[in-house]
N, C-alpha and C. Protein backbone atom coordinates (compact mmCIF):
# COMPACT_ATOMS: atom_id res chain seq x y z
N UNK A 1 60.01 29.60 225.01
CA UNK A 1 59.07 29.76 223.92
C UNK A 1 59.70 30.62 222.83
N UNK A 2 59.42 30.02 221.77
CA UNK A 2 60.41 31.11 221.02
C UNK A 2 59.67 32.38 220.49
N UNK A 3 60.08 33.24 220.09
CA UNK A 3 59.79 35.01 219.95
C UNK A 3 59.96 34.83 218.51
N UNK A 4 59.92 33.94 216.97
CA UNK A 4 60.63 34.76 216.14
C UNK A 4 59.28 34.65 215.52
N UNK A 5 58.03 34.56 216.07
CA UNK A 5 56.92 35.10 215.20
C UNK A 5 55.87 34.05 214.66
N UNK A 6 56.53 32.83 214.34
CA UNK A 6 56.65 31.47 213.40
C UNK A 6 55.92 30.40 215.06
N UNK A 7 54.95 31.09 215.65
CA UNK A 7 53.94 29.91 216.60
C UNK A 7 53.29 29.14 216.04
N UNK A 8 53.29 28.24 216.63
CA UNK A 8 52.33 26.77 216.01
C UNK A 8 51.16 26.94 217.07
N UNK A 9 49.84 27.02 216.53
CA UNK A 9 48.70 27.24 217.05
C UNK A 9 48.46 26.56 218.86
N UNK A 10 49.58 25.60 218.90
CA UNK A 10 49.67 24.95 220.65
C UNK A 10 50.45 26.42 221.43
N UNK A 11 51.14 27.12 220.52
CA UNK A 11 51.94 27.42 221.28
C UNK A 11 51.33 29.17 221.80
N UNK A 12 50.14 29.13 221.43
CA UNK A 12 49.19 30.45 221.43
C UNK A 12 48.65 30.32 223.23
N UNK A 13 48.40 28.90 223.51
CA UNK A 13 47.84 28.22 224.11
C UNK A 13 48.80 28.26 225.79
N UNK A 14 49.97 28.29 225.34
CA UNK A 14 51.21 28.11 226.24
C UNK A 14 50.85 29.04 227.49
N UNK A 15 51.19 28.60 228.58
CA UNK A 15 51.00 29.13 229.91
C UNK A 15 52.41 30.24 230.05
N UNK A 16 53.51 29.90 229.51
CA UNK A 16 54.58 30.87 229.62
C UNK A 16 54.70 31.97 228.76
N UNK A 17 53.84 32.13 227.80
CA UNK A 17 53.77 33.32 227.17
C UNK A 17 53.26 34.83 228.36
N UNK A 18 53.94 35.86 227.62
CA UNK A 18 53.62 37.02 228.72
C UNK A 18 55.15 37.66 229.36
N UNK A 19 55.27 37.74 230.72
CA UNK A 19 56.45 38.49 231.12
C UNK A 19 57.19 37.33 232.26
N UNK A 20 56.08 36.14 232.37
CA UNK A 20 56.50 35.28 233.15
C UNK A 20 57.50 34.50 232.39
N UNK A 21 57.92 34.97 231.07
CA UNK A 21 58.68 33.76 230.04
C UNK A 21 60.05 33.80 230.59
N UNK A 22 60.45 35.17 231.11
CA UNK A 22 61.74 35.64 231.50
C UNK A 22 62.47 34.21 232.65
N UNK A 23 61.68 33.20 233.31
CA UNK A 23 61.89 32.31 233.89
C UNK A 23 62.19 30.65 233.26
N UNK A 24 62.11 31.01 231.86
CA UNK A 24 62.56 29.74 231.15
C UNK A 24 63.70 29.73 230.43
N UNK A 25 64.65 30.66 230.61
CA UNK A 25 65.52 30.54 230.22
C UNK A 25 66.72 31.34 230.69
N UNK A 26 68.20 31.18 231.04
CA UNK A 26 68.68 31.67 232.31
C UNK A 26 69.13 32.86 231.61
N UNK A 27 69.74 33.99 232.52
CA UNK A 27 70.00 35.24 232.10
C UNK A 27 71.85 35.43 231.49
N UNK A 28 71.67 35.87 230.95
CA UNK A 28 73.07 36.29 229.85
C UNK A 28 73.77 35.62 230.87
N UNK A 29 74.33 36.04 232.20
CA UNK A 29 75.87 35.45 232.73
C UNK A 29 75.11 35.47 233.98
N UNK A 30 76.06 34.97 234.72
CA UNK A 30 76.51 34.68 235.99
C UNK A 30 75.40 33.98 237.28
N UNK A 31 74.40 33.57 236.30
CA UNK A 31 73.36 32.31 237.14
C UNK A 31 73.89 30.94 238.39
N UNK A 32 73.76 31.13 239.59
CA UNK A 32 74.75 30.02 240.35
C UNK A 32 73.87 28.87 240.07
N UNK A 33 74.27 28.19 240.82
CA UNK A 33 73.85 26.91 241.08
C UNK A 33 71.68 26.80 241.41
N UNK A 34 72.21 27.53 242.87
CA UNK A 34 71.18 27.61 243.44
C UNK A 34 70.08 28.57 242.86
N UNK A 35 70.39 30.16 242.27
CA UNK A 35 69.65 30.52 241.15
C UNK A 35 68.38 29.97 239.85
N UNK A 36 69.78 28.86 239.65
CA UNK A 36 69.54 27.93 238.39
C UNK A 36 68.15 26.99 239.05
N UNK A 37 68.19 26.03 240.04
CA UNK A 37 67.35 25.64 240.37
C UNK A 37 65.68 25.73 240.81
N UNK A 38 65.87 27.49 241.49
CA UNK A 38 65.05 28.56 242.03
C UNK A 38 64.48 28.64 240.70
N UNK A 39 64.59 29.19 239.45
CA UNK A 39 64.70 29.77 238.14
C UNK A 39 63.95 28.66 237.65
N UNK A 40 64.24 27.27 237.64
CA UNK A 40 63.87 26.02 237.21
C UNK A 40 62.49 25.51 237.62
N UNK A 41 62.01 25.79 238.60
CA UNK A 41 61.47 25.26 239.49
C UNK A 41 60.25 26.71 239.29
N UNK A 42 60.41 27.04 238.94
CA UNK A 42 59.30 28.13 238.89
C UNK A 42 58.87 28.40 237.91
N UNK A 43 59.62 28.13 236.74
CA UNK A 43 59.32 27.39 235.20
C UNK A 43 58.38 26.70 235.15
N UNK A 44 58.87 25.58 236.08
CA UNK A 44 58.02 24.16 236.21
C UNK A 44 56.96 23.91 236.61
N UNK A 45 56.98 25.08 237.81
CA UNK A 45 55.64 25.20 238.13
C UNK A 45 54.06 25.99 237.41
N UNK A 46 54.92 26.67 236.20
CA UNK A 46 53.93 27.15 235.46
C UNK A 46 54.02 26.08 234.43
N UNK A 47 54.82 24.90 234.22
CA UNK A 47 53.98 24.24 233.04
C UNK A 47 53.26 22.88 233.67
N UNK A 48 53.40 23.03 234.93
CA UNK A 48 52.37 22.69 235.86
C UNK A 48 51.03 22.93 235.43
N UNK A 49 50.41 23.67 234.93
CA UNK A 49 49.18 24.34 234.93
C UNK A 49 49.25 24.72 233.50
N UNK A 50 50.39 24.01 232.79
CA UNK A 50 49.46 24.49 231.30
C UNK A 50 48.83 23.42 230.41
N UNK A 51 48.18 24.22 229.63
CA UNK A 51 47.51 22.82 228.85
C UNK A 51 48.00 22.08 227.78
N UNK A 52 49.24 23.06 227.47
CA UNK A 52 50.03 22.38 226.40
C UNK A 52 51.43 22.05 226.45
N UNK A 53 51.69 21.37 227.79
CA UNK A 53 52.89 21.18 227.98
C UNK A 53 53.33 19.92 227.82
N UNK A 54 52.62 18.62 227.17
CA UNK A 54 53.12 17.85 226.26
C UNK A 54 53.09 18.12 225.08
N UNK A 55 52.46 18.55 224.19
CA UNK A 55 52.86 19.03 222.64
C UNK A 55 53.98 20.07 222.81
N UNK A 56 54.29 21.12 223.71
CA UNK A 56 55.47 21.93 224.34
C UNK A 56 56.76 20.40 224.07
N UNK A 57 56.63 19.52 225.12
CA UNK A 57 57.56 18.80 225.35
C UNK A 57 58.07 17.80 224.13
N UNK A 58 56.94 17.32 223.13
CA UNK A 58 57.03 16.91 222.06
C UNK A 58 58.15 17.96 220.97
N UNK A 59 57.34 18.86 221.09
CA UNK A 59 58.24 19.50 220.14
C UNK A 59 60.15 20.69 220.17
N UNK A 60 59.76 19.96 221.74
CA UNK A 60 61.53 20.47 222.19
C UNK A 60 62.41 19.63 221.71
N UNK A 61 61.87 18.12 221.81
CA UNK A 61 62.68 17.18 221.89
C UNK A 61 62.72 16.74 220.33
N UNK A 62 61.65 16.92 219.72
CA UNK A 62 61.38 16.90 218.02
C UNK A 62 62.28 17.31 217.60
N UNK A 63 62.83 18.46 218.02
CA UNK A 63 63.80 19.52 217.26
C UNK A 63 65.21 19.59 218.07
N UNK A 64 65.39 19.07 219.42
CA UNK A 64 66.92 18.92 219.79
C UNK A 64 67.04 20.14 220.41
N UNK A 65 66.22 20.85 220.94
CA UNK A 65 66.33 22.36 221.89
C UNK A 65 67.22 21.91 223.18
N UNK A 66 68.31 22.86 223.24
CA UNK A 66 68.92 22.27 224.29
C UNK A 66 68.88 23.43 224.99
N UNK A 67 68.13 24.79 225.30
CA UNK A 67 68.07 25.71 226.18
C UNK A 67 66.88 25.97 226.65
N UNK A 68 67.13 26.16 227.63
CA UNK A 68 65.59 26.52 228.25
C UNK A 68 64.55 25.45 229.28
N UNK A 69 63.80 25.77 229.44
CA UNK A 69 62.63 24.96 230.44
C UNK A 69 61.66 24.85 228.75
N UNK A 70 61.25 23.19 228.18
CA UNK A 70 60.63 23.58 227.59
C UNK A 70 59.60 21.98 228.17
N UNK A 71 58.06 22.22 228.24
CA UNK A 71 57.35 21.09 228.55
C UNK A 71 57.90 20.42 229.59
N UNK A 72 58.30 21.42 230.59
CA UNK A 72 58.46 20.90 232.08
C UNK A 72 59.60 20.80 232.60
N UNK A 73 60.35 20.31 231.40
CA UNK A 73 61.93 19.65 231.73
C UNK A 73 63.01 20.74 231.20
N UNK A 74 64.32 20.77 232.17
CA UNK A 74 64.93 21.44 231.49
C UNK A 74 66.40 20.52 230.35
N UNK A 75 67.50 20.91 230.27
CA UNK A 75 68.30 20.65 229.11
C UNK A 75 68.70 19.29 229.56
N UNK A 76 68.98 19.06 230.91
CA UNK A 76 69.63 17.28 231.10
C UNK A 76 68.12 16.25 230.91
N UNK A 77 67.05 17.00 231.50
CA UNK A 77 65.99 15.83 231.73
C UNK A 77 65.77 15.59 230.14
N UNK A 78 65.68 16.53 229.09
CA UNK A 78 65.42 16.19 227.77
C UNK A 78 66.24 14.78 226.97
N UNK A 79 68.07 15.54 227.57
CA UNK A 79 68.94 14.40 226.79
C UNK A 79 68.22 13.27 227.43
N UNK A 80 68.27 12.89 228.71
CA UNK A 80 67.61 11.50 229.36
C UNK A 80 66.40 11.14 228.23
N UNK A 81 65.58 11.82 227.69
CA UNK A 81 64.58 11.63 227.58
C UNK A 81 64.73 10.65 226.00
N UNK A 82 66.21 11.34 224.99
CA UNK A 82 66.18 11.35 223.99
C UNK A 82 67.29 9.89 224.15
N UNK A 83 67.89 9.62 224.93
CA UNK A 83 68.70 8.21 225.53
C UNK A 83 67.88 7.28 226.07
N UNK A 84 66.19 7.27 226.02
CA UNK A 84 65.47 6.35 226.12
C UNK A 84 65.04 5.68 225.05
C-alpha cells in the first residue's frame, strides 16, 4: 500500500493498512526462499478478508507495480495476469 499520502478513497478501506502492512512487501535484504513464501502467504491471507482487494488488484496492474503483495497476488502472478 503505498505511504506517500496521495490514497484513493478504496484504499482507506484496505485490510493491510496498520502494522500488518510490514507483510506485503519483503525486507531490505536477505529474504530466502521459504521466508518469501511464509511472508506471501500471510499477505494473502489478509486480502483474503478485504473488501477491496479487486479495485487493490485493478490498480496494481493499472500502473505496472512490480513490488509487493498487491490485491492478493504477488510480482509473477501480476506479469501472468498482464500476458493474458
Amino acid at each position: 500500500m503505498p505511504v506517500n499520502g496521495n490514497f484513493r478513497e478504496w484504499q482507506v478501506k484496505a485490510a493491510c493498512r496498520g502494522p500488518q502492512a510490514v507483510v506485503f512487501y519483503p525486507p531490505g535484504s536477505g529474504e530466502g526462499r521459504d521466508e518469501k513464501r511464509l511472508r506471501e502467504l500471510r499477505a494473502k491471507a489478509i486480502c483474503d478478508r478485504c473488501v477491496v482487494v479487486g479495485r487493490c488488484l485493478e490498480f496494481a496492474v493499472g500502473r505496472g507495480e512490480t513490488h509487493g503483495i498487491w490485491g492478493g497476488t504477488n510480482e509473477s502472478e501480476r506479469r501472468v495476469l498482464l500476458e493474458i
